[in-house]
Protein backbone atom coordinates (compact mmCIF):
# COMPACT_ATOMS: atom_id res chain seq x y z
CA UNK A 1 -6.10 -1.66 6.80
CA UNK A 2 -4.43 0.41 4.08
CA UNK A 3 -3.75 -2.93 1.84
CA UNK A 4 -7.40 -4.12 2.31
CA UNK A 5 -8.60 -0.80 0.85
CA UNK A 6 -5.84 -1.35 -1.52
CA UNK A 7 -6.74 -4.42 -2.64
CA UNK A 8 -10.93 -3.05 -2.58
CA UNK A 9 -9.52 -0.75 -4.82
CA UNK A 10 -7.99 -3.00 -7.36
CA UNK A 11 -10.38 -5.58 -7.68
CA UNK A 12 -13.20 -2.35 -7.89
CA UNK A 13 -10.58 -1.14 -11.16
CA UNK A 14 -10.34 -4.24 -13.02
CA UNK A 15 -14.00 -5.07 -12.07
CA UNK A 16 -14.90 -6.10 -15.65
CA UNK A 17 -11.62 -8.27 -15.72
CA UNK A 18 -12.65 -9.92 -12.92
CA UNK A 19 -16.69 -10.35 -14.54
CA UNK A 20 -14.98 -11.97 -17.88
CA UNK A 21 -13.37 -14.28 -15.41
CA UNK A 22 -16.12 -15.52 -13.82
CA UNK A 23 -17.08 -18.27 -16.28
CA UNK A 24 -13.62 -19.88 -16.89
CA UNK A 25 -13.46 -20.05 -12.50
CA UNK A 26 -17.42 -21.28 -12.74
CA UNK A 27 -16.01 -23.95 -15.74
CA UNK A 28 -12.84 -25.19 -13.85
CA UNK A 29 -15.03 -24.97 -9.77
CA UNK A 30 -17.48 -27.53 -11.81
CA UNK A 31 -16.30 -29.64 -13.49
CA UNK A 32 -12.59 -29.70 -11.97
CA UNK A 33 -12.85 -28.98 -8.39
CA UNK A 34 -15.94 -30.32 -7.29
CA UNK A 35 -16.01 -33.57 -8.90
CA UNK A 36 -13.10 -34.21 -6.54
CA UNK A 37 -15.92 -34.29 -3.24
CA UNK A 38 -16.79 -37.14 -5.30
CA UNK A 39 -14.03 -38.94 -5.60
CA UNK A 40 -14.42 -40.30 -2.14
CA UNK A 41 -17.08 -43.13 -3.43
CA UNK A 42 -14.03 -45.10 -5.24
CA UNK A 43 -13.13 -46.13 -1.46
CA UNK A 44 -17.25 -46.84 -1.00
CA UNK A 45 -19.94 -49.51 -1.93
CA UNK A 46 -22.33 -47.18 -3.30
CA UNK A 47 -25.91 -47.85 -2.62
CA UNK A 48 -28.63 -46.53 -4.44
CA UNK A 49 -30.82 -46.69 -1.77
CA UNK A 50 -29.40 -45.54 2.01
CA UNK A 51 -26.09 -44.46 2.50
CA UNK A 52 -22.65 -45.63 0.77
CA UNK A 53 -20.28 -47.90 3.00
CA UNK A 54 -17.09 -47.20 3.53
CA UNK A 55 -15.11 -50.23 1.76
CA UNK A 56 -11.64 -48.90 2.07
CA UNK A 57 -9.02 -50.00 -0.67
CA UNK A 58 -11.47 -53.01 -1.50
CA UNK A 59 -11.86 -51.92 -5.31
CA UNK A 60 -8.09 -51.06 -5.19
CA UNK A 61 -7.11 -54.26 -5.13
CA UNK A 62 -9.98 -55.71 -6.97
CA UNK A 63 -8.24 -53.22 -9.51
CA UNK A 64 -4.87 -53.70 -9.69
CA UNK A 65 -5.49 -58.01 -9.28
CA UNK A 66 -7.41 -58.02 -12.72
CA UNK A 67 -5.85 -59.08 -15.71
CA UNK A 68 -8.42 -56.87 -18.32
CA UNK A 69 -6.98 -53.27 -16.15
CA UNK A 70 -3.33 -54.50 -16.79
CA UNK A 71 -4.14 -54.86 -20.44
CA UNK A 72 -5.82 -51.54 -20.24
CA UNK A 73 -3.27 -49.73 -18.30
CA UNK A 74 -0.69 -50.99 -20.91
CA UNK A 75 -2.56 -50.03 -23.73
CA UNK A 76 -2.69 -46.37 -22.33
CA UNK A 77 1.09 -46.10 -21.78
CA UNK A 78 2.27 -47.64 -25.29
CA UNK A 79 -0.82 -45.18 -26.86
CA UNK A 80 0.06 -42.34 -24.80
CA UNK A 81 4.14 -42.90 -25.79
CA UNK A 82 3.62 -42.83 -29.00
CA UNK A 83 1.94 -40.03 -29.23
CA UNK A 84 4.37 -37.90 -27.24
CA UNK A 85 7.81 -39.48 -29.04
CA UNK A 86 6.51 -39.47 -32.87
CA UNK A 87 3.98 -35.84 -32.60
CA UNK A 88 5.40 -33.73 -29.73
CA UNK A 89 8.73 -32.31 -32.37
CA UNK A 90 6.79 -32.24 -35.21
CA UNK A 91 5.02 -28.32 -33.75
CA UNK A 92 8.35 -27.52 -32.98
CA UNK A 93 9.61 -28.16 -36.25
CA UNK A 94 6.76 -26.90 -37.79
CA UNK A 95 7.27 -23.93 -36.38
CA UNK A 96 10.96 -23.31 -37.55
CA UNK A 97 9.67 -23.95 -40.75
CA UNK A 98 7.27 -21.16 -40.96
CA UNK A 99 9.59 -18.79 -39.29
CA UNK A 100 11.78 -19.56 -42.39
CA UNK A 101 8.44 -18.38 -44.91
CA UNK A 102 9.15 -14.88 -45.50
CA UNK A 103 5.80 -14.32 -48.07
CA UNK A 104 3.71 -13.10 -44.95
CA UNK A 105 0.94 -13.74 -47.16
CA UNK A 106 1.97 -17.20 -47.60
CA UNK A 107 2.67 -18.20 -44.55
CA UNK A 108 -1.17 -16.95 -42.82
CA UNK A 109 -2.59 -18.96 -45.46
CA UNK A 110 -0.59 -22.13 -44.22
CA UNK A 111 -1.37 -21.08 -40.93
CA UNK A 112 -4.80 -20.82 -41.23
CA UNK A 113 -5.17 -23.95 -43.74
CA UNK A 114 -3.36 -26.47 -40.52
CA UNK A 115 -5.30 -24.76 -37.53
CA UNK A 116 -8.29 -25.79 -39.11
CA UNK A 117 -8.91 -29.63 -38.15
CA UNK A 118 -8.12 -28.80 -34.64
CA UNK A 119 -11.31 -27.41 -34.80
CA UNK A 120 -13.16 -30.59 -35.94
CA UNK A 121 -15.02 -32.70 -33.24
CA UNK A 122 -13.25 -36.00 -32.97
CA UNK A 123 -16.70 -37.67 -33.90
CA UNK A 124 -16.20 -36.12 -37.77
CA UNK A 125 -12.64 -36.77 -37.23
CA UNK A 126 -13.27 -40.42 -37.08
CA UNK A 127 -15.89 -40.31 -40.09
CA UNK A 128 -13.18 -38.80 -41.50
CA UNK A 129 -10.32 -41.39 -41.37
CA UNK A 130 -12.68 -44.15 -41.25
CA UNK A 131 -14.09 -43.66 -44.96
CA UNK A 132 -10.17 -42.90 -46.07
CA UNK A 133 -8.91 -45.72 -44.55
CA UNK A 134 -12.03 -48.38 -44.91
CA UNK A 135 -10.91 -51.79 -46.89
CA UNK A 136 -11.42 -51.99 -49.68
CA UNK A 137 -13.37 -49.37 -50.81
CA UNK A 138 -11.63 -46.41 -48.95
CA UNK A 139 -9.73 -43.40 -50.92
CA UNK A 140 -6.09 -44.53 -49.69
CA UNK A 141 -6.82 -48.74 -50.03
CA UNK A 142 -8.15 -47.60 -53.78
CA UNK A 143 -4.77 -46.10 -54.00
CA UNK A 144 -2.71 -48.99 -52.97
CA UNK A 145 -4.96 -51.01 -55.54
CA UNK A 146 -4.32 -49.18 -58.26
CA UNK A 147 -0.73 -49.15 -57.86
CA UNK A 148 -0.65 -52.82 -57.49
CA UNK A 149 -0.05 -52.96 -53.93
CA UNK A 150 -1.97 -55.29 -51.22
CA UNK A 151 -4.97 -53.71 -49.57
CA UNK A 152 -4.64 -52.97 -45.35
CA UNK A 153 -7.48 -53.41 -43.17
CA UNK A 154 -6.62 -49.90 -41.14
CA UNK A 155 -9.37 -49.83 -39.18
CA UNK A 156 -9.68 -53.37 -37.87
CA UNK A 157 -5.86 -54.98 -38.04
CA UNK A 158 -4.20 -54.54 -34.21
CA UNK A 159 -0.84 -53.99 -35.84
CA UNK A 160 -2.24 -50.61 -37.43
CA UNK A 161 -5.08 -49.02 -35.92
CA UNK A 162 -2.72 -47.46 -33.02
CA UNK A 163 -0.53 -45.78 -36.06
CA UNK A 164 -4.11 -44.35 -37.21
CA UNK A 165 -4.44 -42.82 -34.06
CA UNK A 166 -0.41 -41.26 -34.04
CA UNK A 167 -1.49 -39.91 -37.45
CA UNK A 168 -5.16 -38.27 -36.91
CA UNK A 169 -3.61 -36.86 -33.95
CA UNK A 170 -0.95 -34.91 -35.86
CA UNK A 171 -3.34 -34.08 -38.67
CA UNK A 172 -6.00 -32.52 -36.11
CA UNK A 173 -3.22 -30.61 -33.85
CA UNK A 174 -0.20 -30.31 -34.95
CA UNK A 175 -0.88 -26.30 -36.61
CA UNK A 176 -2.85 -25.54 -33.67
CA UNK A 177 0.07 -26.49 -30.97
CA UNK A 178 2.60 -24.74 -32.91
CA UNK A 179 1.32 -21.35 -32.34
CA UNK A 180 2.84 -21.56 -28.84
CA UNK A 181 5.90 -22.08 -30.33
CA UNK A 182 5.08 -19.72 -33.05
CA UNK A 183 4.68 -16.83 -30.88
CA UNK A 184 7.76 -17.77 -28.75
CA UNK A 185 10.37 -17.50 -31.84
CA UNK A 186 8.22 -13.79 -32.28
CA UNK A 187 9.13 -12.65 -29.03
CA UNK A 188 13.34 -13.00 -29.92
CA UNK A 189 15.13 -9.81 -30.56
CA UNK A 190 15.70 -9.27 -34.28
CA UNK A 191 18.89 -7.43 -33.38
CA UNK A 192 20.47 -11.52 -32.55
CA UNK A 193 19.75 -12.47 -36.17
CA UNK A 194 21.06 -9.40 -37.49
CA UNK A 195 24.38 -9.97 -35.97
CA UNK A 196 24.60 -13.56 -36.69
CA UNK A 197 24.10 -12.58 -40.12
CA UNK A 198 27.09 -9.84 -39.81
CA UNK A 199 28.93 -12.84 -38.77
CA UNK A 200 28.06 -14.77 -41.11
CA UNK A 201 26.19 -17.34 -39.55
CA UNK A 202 23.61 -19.56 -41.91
CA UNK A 203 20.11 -19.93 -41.25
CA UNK A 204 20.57 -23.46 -39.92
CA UNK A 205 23.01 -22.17 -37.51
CA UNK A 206 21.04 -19.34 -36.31
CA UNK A 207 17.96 -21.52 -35.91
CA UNK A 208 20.19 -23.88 -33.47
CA UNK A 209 22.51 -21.15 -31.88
CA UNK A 210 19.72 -18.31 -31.40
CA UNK A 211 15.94 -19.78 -31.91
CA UNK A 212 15.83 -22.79 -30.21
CA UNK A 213 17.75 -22.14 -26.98
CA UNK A 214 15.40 -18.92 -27.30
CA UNK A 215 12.60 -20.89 -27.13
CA UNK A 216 13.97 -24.12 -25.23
CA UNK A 217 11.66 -22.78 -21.64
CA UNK A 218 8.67 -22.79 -23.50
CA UNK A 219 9.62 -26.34 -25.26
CA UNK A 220 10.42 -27.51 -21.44
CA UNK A 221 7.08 -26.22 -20.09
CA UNK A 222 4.63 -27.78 -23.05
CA UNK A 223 6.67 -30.84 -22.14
CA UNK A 224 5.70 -31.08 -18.44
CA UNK A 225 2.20 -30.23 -19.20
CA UNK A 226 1.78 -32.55 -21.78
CA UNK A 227 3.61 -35.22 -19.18
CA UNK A 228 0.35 -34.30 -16.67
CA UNK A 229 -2.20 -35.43 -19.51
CA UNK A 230 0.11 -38.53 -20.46
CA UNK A 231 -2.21 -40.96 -19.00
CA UNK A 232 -5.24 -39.52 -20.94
CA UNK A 233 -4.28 -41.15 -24.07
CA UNK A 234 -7.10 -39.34 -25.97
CA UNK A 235 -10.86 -40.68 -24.70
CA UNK A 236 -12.66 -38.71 -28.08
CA UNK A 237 -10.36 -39.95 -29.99
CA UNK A 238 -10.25 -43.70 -29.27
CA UNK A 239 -13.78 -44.26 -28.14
CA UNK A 240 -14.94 -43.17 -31.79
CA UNK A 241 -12.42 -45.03 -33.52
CA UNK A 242 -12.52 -48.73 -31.69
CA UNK A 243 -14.15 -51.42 -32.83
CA UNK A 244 -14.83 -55.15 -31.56
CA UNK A 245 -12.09 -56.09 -34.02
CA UNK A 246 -9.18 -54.06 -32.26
CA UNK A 247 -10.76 -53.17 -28.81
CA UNK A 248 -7.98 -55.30 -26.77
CA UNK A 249 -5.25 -53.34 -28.31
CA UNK A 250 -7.07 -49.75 -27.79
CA UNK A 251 -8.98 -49.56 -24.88
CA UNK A 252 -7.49 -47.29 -22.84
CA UNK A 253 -8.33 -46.24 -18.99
CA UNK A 254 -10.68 -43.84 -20.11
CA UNK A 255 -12.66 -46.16 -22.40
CA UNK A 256 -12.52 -48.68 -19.28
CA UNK A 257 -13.94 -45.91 -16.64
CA UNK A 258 -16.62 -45.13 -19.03
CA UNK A 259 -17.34 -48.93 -19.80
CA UNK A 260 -17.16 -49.97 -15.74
CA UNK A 261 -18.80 -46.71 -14.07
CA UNK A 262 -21.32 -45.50 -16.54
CA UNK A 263 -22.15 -49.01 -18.85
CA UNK A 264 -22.00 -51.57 -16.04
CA UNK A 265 -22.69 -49.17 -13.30
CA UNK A 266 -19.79 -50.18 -10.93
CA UNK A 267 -19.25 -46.54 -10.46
CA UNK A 268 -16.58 -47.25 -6.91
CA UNK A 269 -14.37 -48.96 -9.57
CA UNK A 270 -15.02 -46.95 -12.26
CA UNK A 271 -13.84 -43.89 -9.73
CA UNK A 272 -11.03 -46.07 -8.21
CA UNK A 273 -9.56 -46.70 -11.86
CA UNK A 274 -9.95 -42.83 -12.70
CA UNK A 275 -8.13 -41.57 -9.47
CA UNK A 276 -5.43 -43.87 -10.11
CA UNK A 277 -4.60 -42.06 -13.26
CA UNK A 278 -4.72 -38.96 -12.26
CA UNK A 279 -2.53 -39.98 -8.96
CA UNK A 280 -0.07 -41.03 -12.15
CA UNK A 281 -0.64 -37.81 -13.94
CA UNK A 282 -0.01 -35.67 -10.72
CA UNK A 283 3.34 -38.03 -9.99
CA UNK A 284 4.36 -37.60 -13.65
CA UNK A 285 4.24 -33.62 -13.93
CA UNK A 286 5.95 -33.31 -10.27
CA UNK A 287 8.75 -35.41 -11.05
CA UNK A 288 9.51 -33.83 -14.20
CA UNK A 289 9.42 -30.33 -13.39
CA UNK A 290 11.58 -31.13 -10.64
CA UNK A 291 13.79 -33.16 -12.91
CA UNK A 292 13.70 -30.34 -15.33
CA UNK A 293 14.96 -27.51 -13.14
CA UNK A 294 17.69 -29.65 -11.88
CA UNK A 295 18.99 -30.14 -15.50
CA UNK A 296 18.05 -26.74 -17.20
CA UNK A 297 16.80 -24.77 -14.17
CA UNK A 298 13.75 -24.23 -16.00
CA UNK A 299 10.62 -25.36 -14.55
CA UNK A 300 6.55 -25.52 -14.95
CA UNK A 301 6.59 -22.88 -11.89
């Protein structure tokens, strides 16, 4: 009795913490937790008129035997790989970098100047790279023109367009996902740098001896999270950036959901396809958190 009057008396004290909450739970009990009711019809024929019938792992294997969702599944792990091997240091390094500013002035300036495109819809994004990168008459092809040099179909050559997407990608987030890392580095004791500088350590080696084993859990958990979203690949990003020209070497899963489920209407595929990534996801972040805490002992959890 005493810890339900306890608890009564708790949730009556932080009422208005609880009231602020309310529409992050009503965001994440919407559009997170009860789309999953829904994820039943991938093992369904849906009918539009009557009720669905249960078809079992029918689009399953109507899935996984087509040669278009192998070439789409592919094109979401090379995408997705990229993405996490050339962008995922760069915050970090970013990061140490402004660490090292000591004009305070300075360095808000920076920090306000590279948070900005993270702000930027992916649909002006694209506008964005698309008139800089355009052949011929885009800003970096007039460039390469002047200076002699061969102009490059960005937009529409299957040998670039996925290094376009690597480098919008950094440009739009790379100052906004170094604030986690920014704020981590804040949080170490001045009174280690102090005496490494007694000692006469260098700034290199105090960045490697004291910041970045400071700040290695943090590194670990943005890791594992990022891990749970590697099957994403970036849906904003690629569906306003594809074109005819390149769409075998870019369409990812969630271009191919979208395409199936809402353009065709085959909405049990379209599900079947989406629950298989985010069984991959859910494998991915389990495997290495666990992996993680048997190496560092550091986990998501």
């Amino acid at each position: 009795m005493m810890n339900k009057r306890s608890l009564k008396r708790r949730v009556y004290r932080d009422r208005y913490l609880y009231l602020i909450f309310l529409p992050v739970l009503a965001y994440f009990l919407v559009w997170h937790y009860i789309p999953i009711w829904g994820a039943r019809i991938a093992f369904q024929d849906v009918r539009y008129i009557g009720d669905n019938e249960w078809a079992g792992l029918k689009h399953f294997k109507l899935l996984f035997s087509s040669p278009v969702f192998f070439r789409v599944f592919m094109n979401t792990i090379t995408i997705s790989s990229m993405k996490i091997f050339f962008f995922f240091p760069l915050p970090i390094i970013l990061a140490f970098l402004l660490n090292e500013v000591r004009s305070q002035n300075f360095r808000k300036g920076v920090q306000s100047m590279i948070y900005l495109p993270h702000f930027l819809s992916w649909v002006v994004i694209a506008g964005i790279f698309i008139s800089l990168l355009q052949s011929p008459d885009g800003a970096v092809n007039k460039v390469l023109a002047f200076f002699g040099m061969e102009t490059i179909p960005f937009m529409t050559s299957t040998s670039h367009i996925r290094w376009v997407f690597v480098v919008s990608e950094i440009w739009r987030s790379i100052g906004w996902d170094s604030i986690l890392y920014i704020a981590a580095i804040n949080n170490i004791s001045l009174e280690l740098y102090d005496a490494a500088t007694v000692d006469g350590a260098t700034r290199l080696q105090q960045a490697m001896k004291i910041t970045l084993p400071s700040i290695l859990p943090t590194i670990i958990t943005v890791f594992i999270l990022n891990l749970g979203f590697f099957m994403n690949a970036g849906f904003d990003q690629v569906f306003n950036m594809m074109n005819d020209a390149v769409i075998n070497h870019v369409d990812i899963i969630d271009t191919y959901v979208y395409r199936i489920g809402l353009g065709k209407g085959n909405f049990s595929l379209g599900t079947a396809a989406g629950l298989f990534k985010g069984v991959i996801g859910l494998f991915l972040i389990l495997s290495t958190d666990r992996l993680s805490r048997k190496v560092t002992g550091e986990g998501v959890w």
